[in-house]
Each structure stands twice: as C-alpha cells, then as structure tokens.
C-alpha atoms as a PDB file:
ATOM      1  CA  UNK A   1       8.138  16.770  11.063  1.00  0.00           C
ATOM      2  CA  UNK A   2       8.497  14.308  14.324  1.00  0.00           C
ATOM      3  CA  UNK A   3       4.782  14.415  14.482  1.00  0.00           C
ATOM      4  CA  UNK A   4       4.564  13.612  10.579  1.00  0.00           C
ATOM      5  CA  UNK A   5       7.303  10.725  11.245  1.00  0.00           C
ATOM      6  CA  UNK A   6       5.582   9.193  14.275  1.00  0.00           C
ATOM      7  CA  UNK A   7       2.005   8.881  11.950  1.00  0.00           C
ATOM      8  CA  UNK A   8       3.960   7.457   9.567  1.00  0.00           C
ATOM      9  CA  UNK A   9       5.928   4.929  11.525  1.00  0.00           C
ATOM     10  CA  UNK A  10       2.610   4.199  13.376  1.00  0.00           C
ATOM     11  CA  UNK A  11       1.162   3.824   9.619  1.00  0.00           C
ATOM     12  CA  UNK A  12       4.036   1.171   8.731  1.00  0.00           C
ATOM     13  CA  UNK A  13       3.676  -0.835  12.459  1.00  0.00           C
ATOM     14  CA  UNK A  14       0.552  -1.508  11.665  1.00  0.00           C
ATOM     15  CA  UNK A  15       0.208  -2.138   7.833  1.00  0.00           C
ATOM     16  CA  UNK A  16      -1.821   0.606   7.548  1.00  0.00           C
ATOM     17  CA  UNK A  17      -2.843   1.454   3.903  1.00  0.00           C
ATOM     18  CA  UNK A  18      -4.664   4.658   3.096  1.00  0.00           C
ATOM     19  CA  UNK A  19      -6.922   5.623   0.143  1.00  0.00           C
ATOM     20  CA  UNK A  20      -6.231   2.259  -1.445  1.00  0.00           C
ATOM     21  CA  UNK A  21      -3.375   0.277  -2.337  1.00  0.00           C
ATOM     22  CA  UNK A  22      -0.378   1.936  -0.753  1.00  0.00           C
ATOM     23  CA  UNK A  23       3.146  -0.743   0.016  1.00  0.00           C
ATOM     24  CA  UNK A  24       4.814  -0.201   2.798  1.00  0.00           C
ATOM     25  CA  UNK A  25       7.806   0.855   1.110  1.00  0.00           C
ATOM     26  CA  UNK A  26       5.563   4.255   0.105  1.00  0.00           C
ATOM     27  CA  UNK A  27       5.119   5.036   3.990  1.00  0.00           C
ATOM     28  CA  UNK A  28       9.065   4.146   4.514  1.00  0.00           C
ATOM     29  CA  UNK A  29       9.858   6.384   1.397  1.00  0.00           C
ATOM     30  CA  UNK A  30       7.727   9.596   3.496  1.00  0.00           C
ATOM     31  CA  UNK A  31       9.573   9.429   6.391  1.00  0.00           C
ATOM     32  CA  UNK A  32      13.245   9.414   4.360  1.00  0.00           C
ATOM     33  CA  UNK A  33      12.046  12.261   2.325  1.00  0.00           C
ATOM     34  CA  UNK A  34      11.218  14.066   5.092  1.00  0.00           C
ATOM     35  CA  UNK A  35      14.529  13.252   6.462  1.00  0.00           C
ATOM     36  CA  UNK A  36      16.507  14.726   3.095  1.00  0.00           C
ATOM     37  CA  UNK A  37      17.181  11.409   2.604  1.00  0.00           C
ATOM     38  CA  UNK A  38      16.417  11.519  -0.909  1.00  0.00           C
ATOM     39  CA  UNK A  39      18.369   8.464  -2.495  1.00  0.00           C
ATOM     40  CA  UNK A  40      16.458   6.392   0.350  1.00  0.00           C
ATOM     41  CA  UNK A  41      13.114   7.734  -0.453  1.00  0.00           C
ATOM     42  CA  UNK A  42      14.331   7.083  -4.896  1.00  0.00           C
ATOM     43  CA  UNK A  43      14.768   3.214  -3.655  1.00  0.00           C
ATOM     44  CA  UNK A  44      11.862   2.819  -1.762  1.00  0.00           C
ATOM     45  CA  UNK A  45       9.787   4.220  -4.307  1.00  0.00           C
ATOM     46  CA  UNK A  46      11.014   2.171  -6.903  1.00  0.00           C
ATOM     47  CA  UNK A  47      10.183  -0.529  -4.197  1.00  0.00           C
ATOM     48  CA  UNK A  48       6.581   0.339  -4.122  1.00  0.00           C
ATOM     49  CA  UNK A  49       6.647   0.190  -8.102  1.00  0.00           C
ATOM     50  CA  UNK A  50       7.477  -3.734  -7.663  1.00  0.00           C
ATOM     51  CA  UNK A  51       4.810  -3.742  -5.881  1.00  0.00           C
ATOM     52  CA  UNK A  52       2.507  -2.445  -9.042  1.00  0.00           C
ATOM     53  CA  UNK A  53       2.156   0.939  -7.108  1.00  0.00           C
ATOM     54  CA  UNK A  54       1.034   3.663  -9.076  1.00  0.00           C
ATOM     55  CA  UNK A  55       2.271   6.896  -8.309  1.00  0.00           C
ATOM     56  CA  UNK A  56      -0.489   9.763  -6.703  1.00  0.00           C
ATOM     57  CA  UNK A  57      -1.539  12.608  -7.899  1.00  0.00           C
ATOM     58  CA  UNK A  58      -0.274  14.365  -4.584  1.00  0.00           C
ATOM     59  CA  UNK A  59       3.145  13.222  -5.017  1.00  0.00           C
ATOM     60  CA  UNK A  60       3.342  14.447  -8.624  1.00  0.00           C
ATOM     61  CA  UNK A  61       2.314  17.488  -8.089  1.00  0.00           C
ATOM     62  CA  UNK A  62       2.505  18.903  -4.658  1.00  0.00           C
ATOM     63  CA  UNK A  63       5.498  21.123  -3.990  1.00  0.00           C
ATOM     64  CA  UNK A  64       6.355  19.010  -1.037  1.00  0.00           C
ATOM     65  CA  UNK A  65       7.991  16.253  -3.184  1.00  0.00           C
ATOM     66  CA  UNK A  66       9.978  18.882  -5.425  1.00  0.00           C
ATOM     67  CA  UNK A  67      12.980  17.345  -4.559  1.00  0.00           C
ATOM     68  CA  UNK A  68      11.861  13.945  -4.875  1.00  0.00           C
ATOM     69  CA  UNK A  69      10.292  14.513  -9.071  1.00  0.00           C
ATOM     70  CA  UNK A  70      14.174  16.682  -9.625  1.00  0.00           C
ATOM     71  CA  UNK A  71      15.821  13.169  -8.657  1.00  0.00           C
ATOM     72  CA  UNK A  72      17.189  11.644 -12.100  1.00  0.00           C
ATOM     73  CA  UNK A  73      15.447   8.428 -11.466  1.00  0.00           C
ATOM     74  CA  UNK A  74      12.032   9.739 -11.614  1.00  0.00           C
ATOM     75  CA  UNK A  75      11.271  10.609 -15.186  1.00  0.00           C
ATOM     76  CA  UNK A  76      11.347   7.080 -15.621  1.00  0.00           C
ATOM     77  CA  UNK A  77       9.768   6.299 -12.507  1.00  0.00           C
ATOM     78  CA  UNK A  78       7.150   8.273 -13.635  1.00  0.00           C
ATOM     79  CA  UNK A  79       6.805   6.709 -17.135  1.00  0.00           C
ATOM     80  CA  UNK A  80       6.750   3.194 -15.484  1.00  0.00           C
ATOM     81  CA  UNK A  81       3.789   4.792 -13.480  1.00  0.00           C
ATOM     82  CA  UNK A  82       2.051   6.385 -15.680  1.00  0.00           C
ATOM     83  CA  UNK A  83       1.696   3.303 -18.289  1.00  0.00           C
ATOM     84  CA  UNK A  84       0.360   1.276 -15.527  1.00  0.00           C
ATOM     85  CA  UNK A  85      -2.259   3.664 -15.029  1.00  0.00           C
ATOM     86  CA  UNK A  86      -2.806   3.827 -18.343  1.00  0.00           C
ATOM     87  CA  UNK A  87      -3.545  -0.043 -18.652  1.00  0.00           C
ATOM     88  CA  UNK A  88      -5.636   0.226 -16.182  1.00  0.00           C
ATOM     89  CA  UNK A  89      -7.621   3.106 -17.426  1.00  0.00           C
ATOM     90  CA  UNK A  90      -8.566   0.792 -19.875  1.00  0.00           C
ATOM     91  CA  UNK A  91      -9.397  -2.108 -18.279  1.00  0.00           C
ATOM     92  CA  UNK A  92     -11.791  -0.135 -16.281  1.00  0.00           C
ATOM     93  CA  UNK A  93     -13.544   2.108 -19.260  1.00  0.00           C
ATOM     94  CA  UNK A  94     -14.004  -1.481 -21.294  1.00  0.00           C
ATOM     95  CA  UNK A  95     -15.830  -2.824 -18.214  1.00  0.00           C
ATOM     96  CA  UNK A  96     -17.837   0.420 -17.908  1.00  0.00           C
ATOM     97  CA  UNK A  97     -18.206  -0.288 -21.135  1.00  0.00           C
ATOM     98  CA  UNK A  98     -19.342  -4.175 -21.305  1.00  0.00           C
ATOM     99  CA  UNK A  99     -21.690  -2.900 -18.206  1.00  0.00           C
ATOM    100  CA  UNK A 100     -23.926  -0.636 -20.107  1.00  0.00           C
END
C-alpha cells in the first residue's frame, strides 16, 4: 500500500494523468480509499465528476473498490456517470457516422 500511495502522490505532484482524462481529485480519491477513508474517497470522486469525469470500467467493476460502489452515494454517482458516457457515445457514433 505505501508503495501504491507514493505512485500516487508522485502521480498528483506532478499532474500526471493516465489513460486519458483523469482530475486530480481521482488520484487523491486512490490514496483515501486505500487508507479506509471511504467518505474522503465519496467526496473526491464526486469532485472528479465536476470535473466531467467519467467513471472507469476498473473502478466499477474490480473488487478492489467494493467498498467504494456499497457507499450510498454511488448509485447516483454512477447514474451521473453513466449518462455522460452515454452522451458521449453518441456524439462519437454520429461523427463515425457523418465520416463514412
């Protein structure tokens, strides 16, 4: 976990973003979960959604974040998410679209 917190911190010193757009707030909200801080990690992911985050696949579904998805906050979290991806789902298949 230390060596998982120092990445992380090392990640937020340096406005790091990985595999696209990731806030800072997403980094700050890894480092509480892995503290148990899970009320910290609920605020700074509704942070990130300010920031037009939309939630990963990894954190929906990997049984690392268990405790994170049984927080009462994150059903709508998640539906805040999930119709942002959905918008943009279809912004990208009409350009496909207008492409072809």
């Amino acid at each position: 976990m230390t060596k998982a917190k120092t990445i992380l911190s090392s990640a937020i010193e340096a406005k790091m973003q990985r595999w696209g757009f990731n806030p800072t707030e997403l980094r700050v909200m890894e480092i509480a979960y892995l503290e148990g801080d899970i009320a910290k990690a609920i605020a700074n992911l509704k942070q990130a959604m300010t920031k037009h985050y939309i939630i990963s696949s990894s954190i929906k579904f990997q049984a690392m974040y268990k405790q994170l998805r049984q927080h009462p906050e994150w059903p709508a979290i998640l539906a805040e998410s999930d119709k942002r991806a959905a918008i943009q789902r279809e912004l990208y298949l009409k350009l496909v679209a207008e492409a072809q």
